[in-house]
Protein backbone atom coordinates (compact mmCIF):
# COMPACT_ATOMS: atom_id res chain seq x y z
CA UNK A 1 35.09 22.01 7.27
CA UNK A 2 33.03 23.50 4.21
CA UNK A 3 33.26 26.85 3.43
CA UNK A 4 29.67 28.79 4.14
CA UNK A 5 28.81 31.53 2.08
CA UNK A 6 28.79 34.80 3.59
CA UNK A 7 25.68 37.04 2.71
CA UNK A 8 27.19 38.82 -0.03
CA UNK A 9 28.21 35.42 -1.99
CA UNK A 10 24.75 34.88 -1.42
CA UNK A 11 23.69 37.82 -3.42
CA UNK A 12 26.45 38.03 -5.79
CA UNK A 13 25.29 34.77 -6.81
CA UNK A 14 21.14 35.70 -6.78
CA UNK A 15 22.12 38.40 -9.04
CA UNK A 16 24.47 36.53 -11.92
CA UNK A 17 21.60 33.71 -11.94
CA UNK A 18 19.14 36.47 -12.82
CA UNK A 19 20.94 37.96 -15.13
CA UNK A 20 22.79 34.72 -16.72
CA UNK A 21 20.49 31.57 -16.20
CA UNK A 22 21.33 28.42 -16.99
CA UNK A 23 22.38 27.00 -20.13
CA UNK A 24 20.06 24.71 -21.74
CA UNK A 25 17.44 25.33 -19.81
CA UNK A 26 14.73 23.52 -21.78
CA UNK A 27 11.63 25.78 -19.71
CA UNK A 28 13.01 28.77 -21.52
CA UNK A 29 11.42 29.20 -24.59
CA UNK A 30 14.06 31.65 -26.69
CA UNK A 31 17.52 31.79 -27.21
CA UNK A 32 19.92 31.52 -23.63
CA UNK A 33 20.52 35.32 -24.15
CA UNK A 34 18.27 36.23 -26.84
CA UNK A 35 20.63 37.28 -29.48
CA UNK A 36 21.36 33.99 -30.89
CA UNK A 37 20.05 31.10 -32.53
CA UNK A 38 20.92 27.47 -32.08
CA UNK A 39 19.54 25.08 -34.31
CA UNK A 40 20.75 22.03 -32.14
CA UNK A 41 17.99 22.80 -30.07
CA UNK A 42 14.10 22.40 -30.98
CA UNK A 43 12.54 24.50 -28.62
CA UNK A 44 14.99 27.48 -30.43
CA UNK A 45 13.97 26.84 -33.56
CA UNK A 46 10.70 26.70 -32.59
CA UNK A 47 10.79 29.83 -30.97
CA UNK A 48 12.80 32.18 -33.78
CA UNK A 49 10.51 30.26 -36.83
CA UNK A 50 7.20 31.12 -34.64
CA UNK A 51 8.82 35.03 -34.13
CA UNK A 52 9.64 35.79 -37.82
CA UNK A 53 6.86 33.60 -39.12
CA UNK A 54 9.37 31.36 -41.42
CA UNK A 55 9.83 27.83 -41.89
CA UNK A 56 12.72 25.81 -39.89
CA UNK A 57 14.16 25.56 -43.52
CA UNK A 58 14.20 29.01 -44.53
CA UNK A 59 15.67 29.70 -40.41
CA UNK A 60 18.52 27.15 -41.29
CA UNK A 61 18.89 29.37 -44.70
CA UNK A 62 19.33 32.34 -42.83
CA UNK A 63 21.57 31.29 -40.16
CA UNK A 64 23.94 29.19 -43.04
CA UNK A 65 23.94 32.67 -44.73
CA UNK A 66 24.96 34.93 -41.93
CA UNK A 67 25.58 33.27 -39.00
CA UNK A 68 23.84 32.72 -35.65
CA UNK A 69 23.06 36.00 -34.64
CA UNK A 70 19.58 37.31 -34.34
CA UNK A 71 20.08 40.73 -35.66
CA UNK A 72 21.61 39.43 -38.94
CA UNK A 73 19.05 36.77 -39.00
CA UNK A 74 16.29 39.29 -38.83
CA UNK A 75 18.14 41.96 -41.05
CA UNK A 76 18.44 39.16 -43.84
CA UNK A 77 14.81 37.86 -43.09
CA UNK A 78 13.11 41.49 -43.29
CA UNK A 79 11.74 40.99 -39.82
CA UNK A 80 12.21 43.14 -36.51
CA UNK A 81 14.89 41.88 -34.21
């Protein structure tokens, strides 16, 4: 027989999918969690080029600079996190 989750599995789980959704999920239009950039994915770079106002160029700049972090991105662009 398969196991049935009791009511609290059932929130437990509710909960962690709000705060951690999935990976990859292509409808989001930022980062998984916001503080970093991936520039395997389009819709990212999209998304952090359109924030800062920069070119996917001067993003990949950044990022080759001082990593995939947001913060440092920003801090090295001049922009707000």
């Amino acid at each position: 027989m398969g196991h049935s989750p009791s009511g609290t599995e059932r929130t437990v789980a509710r909960l962690f999918n709000r705060w951690w959704p999935m990976a990859d999920d292509k409808s989001k239009r930022a980062s998984e969690d916001g503080r970093t950039v991936n520039l395997n994915e389009n819709y990212e770079v999209r998304y952090w080029s359109e924030k800062w106002g920069v070119s996917k160029d001067e993003l990949q700049r950044a990022v080759s600079k001082v990593g995939s972090r947001a913060d440092a991105i920003a801090r090295y662009l001049g922009k707000a996190a």
